[in-house]
C-alpha atoms as a PDB file:
ATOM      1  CA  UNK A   1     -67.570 -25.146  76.610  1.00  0.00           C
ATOM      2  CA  UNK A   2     -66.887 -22.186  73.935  1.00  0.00           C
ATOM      3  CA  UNK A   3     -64.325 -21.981  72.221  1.00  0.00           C
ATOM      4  CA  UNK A   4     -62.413 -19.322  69.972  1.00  0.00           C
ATOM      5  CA  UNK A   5     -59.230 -20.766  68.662  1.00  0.00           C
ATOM      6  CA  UNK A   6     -57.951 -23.414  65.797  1.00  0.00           C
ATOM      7  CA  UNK A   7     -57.646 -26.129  67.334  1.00  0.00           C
ATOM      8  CA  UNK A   8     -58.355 -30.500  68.541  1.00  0.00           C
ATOM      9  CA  UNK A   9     -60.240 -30.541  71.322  1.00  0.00           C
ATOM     10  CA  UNK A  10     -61.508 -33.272  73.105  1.00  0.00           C
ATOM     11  CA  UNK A  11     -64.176 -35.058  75.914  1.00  0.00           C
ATOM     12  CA  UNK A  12     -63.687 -37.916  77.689  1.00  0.00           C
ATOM     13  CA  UNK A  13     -66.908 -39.569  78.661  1.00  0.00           C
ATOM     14  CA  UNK A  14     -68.118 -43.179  79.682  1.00  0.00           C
ATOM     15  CA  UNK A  15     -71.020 -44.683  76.977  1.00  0.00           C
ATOM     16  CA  UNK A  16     -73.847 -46.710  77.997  1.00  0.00           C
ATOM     17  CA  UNK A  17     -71.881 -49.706  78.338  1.00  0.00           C
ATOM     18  CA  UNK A  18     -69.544 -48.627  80.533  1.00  0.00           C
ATOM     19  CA  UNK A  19     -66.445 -47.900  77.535  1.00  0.00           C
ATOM     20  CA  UNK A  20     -64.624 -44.865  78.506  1.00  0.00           C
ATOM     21  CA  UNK A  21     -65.154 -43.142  75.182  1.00  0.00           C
ATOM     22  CA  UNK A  22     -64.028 -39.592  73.795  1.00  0.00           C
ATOM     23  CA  UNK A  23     -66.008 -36.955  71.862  1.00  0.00           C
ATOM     24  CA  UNK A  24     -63.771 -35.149  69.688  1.00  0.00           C
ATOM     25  CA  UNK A  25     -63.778 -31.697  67.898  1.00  0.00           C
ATOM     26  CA  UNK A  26     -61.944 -30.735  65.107  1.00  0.00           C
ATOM     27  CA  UNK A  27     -62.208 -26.854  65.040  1.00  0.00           C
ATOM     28  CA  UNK A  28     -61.147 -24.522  62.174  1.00  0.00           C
ATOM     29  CA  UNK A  29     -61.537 -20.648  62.695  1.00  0.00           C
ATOM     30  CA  UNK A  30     -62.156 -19.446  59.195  1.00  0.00           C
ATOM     31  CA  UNK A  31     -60.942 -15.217  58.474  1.00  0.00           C
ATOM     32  CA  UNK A  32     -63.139 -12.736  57.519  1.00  0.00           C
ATOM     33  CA  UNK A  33     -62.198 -11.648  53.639  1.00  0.00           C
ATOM     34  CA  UNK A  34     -61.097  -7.738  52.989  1.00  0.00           C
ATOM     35  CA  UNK A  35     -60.377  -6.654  50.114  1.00  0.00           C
ATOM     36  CA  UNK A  36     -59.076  -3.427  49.263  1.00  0.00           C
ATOM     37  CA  UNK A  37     -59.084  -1.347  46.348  1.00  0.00           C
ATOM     38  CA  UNK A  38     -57.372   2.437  45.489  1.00  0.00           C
ATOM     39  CA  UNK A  39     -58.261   4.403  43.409  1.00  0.00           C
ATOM     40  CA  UNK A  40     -58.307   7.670  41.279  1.00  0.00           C
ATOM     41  CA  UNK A  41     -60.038   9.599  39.518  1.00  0.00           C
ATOM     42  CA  UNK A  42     -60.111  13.046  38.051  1.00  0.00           C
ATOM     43  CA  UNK A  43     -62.581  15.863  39.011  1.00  0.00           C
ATOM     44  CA  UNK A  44     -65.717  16.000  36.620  1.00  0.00           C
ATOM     45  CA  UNK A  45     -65.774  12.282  36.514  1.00  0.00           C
ATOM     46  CA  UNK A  46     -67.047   9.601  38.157  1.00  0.00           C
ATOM     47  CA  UNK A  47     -66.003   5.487  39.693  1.00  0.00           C
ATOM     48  CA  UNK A  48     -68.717   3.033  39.307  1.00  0.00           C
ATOM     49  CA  UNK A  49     -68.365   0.097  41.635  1.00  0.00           C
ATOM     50  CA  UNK A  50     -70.044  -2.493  43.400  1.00  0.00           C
ATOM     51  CA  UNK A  51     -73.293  -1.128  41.519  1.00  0.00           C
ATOM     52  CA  UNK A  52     -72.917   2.156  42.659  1.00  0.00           C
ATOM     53  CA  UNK A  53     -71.150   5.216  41.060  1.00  0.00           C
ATOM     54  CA  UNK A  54     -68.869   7.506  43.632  1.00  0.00           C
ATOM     55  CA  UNK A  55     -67.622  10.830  42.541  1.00  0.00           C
ATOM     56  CA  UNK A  56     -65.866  12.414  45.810  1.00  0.00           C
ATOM     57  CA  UNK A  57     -62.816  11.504  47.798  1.00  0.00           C
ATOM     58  CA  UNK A  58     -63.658   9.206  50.344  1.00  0.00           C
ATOM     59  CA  UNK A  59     -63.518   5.421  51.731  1.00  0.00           C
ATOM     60  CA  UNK A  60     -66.190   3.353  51.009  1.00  0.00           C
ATOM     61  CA  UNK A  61     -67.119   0.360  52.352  1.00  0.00           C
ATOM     62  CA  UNK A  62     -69.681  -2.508  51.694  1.00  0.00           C
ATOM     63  CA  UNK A  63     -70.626  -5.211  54.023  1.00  0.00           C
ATOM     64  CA  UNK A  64     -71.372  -9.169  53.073  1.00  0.00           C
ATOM     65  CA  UNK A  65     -71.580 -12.653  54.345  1.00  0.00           C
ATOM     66  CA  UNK A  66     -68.515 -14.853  52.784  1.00  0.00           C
ATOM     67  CA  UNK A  67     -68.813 -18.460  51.672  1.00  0.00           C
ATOM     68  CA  UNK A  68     -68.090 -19.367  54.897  1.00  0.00           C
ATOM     69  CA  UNK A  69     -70.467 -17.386  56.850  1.00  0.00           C
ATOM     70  CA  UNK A  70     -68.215 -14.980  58.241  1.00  0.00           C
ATOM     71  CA  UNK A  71     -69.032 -11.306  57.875  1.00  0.00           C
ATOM     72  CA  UNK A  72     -66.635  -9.599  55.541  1.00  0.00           C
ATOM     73  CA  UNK A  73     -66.102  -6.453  53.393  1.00  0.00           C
ATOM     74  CA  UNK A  74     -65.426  -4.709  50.356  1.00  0.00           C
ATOM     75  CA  UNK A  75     -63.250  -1.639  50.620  1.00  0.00           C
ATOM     76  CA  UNK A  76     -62.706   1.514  48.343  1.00  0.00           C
ATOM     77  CA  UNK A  77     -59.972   4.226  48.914  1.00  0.00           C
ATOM     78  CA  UNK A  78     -61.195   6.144  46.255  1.00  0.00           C
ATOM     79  CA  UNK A  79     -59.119   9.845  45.816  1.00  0.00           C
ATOM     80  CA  UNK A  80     -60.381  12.913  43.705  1.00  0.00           C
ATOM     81  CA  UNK A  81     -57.757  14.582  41.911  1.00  0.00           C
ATOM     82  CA  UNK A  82     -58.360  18.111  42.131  1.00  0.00           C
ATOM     83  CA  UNK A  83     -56.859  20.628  39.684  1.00  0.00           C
ATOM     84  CA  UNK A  84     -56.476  24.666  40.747  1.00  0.00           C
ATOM     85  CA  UNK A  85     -58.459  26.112  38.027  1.00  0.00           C
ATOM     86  CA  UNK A  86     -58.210  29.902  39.355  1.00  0.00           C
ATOM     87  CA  UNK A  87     -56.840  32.454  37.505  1.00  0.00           C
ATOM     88  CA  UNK A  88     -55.428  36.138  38.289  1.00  0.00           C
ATOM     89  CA  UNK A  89     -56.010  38.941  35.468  1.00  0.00           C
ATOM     90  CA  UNK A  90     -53.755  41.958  36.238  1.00  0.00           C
ATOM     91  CA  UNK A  91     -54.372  44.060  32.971  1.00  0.00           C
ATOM     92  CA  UNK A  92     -54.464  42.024  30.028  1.00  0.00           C
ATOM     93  CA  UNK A  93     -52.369  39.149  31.747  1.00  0.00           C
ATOM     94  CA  UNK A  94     -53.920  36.003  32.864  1.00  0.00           C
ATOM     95  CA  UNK A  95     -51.894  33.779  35.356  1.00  0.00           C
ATOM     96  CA  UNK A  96     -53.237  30.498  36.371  1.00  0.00           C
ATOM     97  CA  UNK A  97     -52.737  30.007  40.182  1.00  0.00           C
ATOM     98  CA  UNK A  98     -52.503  25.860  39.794  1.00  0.00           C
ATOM     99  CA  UNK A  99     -48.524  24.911  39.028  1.00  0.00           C
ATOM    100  CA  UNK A 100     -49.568  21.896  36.898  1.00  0.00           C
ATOM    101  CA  UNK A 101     -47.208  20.048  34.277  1.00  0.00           C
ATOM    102  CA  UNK A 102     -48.356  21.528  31.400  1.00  0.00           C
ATOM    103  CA  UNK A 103     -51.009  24.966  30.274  1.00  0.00           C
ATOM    104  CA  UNK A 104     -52.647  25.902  26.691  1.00  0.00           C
ATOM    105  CA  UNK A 105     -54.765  29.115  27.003  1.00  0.00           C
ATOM    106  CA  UNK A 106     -57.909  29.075  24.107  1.00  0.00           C
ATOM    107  CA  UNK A 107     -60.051  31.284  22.799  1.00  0.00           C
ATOM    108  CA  UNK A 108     -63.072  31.346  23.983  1.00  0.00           C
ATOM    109  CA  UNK A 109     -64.594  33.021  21.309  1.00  0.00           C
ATOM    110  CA  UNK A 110     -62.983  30.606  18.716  1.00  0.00           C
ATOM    111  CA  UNK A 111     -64.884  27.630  19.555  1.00  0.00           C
ATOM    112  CA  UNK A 112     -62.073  26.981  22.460  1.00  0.00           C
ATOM    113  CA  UNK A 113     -59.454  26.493  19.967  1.00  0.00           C
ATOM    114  CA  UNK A 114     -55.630  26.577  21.542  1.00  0.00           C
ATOM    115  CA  UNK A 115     -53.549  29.571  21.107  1.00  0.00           C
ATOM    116  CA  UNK A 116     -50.388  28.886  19.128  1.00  0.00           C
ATOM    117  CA  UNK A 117     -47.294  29.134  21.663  1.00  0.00           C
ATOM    118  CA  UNK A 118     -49.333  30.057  24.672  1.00  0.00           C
ATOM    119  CA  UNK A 119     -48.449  27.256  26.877  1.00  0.00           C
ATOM    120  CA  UNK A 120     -47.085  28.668  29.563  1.00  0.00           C
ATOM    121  CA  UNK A 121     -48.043  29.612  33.112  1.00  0.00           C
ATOM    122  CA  UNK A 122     -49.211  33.577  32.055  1.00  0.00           C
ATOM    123  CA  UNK A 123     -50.824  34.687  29.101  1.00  0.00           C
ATOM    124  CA  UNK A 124     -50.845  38.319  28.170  1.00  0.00           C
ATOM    125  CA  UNK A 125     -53.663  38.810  25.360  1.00  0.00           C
ATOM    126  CA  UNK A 126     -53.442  41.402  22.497  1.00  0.00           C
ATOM    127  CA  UNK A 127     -56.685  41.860  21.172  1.00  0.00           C
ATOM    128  CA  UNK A 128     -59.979  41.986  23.102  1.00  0.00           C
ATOM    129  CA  UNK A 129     -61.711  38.222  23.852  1.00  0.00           C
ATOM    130  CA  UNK A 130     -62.386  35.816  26.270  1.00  0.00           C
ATOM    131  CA  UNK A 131     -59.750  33.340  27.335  1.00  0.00           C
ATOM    132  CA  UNK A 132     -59.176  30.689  29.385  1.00  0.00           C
ATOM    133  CA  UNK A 133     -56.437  27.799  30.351  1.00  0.00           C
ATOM    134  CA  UNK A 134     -56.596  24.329  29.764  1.00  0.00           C
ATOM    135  CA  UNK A 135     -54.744  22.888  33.128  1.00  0.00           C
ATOM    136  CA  UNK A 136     -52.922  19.601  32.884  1.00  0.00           C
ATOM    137  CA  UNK A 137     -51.905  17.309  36.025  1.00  0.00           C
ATOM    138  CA  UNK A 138     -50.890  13.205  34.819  1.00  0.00           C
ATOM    139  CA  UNK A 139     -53.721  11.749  33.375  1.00  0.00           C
ATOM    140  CA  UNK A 140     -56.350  14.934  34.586  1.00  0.00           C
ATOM    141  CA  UNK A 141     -56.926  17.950  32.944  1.00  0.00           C
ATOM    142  CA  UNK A 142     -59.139  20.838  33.418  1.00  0.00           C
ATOM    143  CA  UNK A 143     -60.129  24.004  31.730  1.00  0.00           C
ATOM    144  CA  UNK A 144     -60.495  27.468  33.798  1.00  0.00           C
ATOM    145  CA  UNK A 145     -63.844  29.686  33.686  1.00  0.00           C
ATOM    146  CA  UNK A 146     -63.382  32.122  29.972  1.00  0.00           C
ATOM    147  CA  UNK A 147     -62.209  35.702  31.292  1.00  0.00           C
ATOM    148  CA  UNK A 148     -62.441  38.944  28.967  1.00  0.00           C
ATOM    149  CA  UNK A 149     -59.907  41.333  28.038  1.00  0.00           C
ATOM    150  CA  UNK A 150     -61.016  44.153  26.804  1.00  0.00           C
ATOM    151  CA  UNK A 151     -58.577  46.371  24.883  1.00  0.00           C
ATOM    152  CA  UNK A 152     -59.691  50.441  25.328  1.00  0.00           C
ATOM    153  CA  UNK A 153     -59.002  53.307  23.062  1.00  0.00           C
ATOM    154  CA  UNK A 154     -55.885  54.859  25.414  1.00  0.00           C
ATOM    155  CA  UNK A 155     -54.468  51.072  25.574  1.00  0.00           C
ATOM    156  CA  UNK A 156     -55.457  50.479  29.097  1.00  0.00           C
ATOM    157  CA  UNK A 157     -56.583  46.937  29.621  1.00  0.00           C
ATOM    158  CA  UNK A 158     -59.209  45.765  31.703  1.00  0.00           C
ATOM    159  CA  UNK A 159     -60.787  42.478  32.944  1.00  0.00           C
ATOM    160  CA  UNK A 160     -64.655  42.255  33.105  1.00  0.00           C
ATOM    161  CA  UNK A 161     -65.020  39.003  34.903  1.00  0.00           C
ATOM    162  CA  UNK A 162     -66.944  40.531  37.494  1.00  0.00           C
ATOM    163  CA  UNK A 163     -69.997  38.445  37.268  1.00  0.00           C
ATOM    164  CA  UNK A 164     -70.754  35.917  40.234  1.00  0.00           C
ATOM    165  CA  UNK A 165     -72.921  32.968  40.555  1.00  0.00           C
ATOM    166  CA  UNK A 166     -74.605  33.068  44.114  1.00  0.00           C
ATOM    167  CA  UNK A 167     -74.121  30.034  45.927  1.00  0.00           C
ATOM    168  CA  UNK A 168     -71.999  28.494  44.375  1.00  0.00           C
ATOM    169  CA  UNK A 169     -72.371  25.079  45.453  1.00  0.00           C
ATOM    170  CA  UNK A 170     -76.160  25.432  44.799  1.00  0.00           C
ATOM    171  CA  UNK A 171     -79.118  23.511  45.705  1.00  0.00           C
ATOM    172  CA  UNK A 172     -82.154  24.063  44.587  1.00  0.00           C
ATOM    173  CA  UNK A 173     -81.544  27.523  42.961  1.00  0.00           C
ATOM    174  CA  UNK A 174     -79.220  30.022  41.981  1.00  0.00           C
ATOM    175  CA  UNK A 175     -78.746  34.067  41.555  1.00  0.00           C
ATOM    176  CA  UNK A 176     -76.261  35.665  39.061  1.00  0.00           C
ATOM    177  CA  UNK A 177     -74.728  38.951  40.636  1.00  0.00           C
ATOM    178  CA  UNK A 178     -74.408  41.065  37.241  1.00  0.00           C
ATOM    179  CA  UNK A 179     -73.007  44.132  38.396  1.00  0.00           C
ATOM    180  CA  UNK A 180     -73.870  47.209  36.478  1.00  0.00           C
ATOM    181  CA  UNK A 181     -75.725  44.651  34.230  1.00  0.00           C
ATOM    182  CA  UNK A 182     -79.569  44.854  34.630  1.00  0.00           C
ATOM    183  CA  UNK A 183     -80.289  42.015  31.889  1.00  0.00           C
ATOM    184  CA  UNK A 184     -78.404  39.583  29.865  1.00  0.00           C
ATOM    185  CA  UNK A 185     -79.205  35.982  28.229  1.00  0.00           C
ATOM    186  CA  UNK A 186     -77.928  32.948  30.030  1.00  0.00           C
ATOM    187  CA  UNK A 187     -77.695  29.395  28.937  1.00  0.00           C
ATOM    188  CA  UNK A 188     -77.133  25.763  31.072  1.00  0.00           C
ATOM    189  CA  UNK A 189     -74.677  23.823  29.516  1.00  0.00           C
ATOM    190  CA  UNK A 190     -73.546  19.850  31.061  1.00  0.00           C
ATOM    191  CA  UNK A 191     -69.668  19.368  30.915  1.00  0.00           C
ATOM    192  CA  UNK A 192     -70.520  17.298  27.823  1.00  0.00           C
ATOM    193  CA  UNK A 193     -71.519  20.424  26.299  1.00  0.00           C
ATOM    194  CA  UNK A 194     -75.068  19.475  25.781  1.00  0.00           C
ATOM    195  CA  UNK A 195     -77.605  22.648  26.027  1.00  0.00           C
ATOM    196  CA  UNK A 196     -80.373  22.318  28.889  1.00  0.00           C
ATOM    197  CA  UNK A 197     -81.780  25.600  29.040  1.00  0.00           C
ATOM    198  CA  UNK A 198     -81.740  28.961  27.895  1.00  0.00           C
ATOM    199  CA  UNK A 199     -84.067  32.217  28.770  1.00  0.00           C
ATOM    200  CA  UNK A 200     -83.553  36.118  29.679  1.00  0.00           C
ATOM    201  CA  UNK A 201     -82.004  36.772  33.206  1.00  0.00           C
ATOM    202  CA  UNK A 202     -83.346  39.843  34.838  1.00  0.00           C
ATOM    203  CA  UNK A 203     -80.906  41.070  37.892  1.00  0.00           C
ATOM    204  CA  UNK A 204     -82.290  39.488  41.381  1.00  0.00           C
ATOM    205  CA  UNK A 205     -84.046  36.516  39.591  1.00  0.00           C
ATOM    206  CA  UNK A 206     -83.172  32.915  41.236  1.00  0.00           C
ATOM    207  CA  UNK A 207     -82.725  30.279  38.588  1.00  0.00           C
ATOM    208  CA  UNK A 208     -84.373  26.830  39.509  1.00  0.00           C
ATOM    209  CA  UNK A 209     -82.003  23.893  39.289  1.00  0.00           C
ATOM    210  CA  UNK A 210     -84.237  21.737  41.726  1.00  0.00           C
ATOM    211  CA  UNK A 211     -84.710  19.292  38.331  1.00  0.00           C
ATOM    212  CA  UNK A 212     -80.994  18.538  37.700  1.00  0.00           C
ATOM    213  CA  UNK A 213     -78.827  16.319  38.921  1.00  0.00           C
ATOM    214  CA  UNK A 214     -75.390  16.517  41.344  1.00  0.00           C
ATOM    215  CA  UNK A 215     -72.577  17.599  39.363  1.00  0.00           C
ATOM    216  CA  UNK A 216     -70.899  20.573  37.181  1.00  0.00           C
ATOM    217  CA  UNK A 217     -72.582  22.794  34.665  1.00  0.00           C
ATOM    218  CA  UNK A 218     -71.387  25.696  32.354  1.00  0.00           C
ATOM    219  CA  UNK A 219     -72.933  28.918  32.914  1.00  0.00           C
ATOM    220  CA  UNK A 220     -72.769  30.947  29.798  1.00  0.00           C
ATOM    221  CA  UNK A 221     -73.557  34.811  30.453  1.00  0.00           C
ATOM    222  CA  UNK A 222     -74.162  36.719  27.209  1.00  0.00           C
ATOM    223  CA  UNK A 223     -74.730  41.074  26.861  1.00  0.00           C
ATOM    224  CA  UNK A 224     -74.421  43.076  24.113  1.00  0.00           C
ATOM    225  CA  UNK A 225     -70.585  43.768  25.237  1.00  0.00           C
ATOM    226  CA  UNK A 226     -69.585  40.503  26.993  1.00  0.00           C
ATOM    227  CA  UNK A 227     -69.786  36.953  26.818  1.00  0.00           C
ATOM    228  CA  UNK A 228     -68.646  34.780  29.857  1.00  0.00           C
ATOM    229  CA  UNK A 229     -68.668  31.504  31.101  1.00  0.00           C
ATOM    230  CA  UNK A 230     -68.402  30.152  34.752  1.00  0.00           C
ATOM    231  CA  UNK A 231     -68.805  26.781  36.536  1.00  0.00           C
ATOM    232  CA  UNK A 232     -71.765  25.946  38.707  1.00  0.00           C
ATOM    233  CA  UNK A 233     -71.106  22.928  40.898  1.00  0.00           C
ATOM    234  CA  UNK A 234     -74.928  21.380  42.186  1.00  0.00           C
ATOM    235  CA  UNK A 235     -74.243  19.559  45.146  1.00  0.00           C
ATOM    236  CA  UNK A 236     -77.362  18.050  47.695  1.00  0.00           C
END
């Protein structure tokens, strides 16, 4: 017989000397083990568990044989948080789009030091620079691309963050779409701040990324008359 279910069971039978005589079985139905673990993390960092390192919203799961024998598994709710890092210029304003709890525009040409008083959710510059917002949401924060005001002669204000990375998630290799701009020095930054490369752009070039790994780098776009940074997100 099979059997499925906690429980006595038993066999009556007659032995070789002619005893009725019972077999008995003593059954015990042991559970599978599940454990479950949520999490959360903010963007730009990563969860290491169960030897491996996760870094996007998602449920993970990981399969193994119990003390008992029984298959069981290890599960991860792991959630990204996200913050809205876009920002509107209109003039010499900069809004951030993201309502988070709390803002601190920088200057971007000051070694990203905060701007006294500008915490709000706009920022209206008064001298030419790059700026950009530093975004905080609980325990995550995040810090927009820099944007450039430029200040003219007739006090008409412009943006000139018109420069786009193309793809952007990239794989193997990126272009930089400079405009008007035929040349301009670019450097490769990690989050960490730690220089990878450097070198002369010329317009149409690809840049080849094939030798880094997943995650987000700094862009920094230099010319004679502008200086910007952007985020490239490498994703395979």
């Amino acid at each position: 017989n099979s059997y499925t279910t906690a429980n006595t069971y038993t066999a009556s039978y007659t032995d070789i000397n002619g005893c009725d005589s019972i077999y008995t079985l003593n059954l015990t139905v042991n559970q599978p083990f599940h454990s479950i673990i949520n999490a959360q993390i903010c963007a730009n960092s990563s969860y290491n568990w169960r030897g491996n390192t996760y870094t996007t919203t998602n449920t993970y799961n990981v399969s193994f044989t119990d003390i008992n024998g029984c298959d069981s598994i290890y599960t991860l709710n792991l959630t990204v948080n996200n913050i809205d890092v876009s920002v509107n210029s209109n003039g010499a304003t900069l809004s951030a789009i993201s309502t988070a709890e709390n803002f601190q525009w920088i200057d971007c040409n000051n070694g990203y030091s905060p701007i006294l008083q500008a915490t709000s959710q706009n920022f209206t510059a008064t001298t030419n620079g790059n700026y950009a917002v530093i975004l905080t949401q609980g325990q995550c924060s995040d810090t927009s691309t820099c944007f450039q005001i430029v200040i003219t002669n007739n006090n008409r204000y412009e943006s000139a963050n018109k420069i786009e990375i193309i793809p952007n998630p990239a794989n193997e290799k990126f272009f930089l779409d400079l405009g008007q701009i035929d040349r301009a020095f670019v450097s490769i930054s990690d989050m960490t701040g730690k220089l990878i490369k450097i070198f002369q752009y010329n317009s149409n070039e690809s840049v080849d990324i094939s030798q880094l790994k997943e995650g987000i780098y700094l862009i920094k776009i230099q010319t004679d008359n502008l200086t910007e940074i952007k985020r490239l997100l490498i994703q395979r």
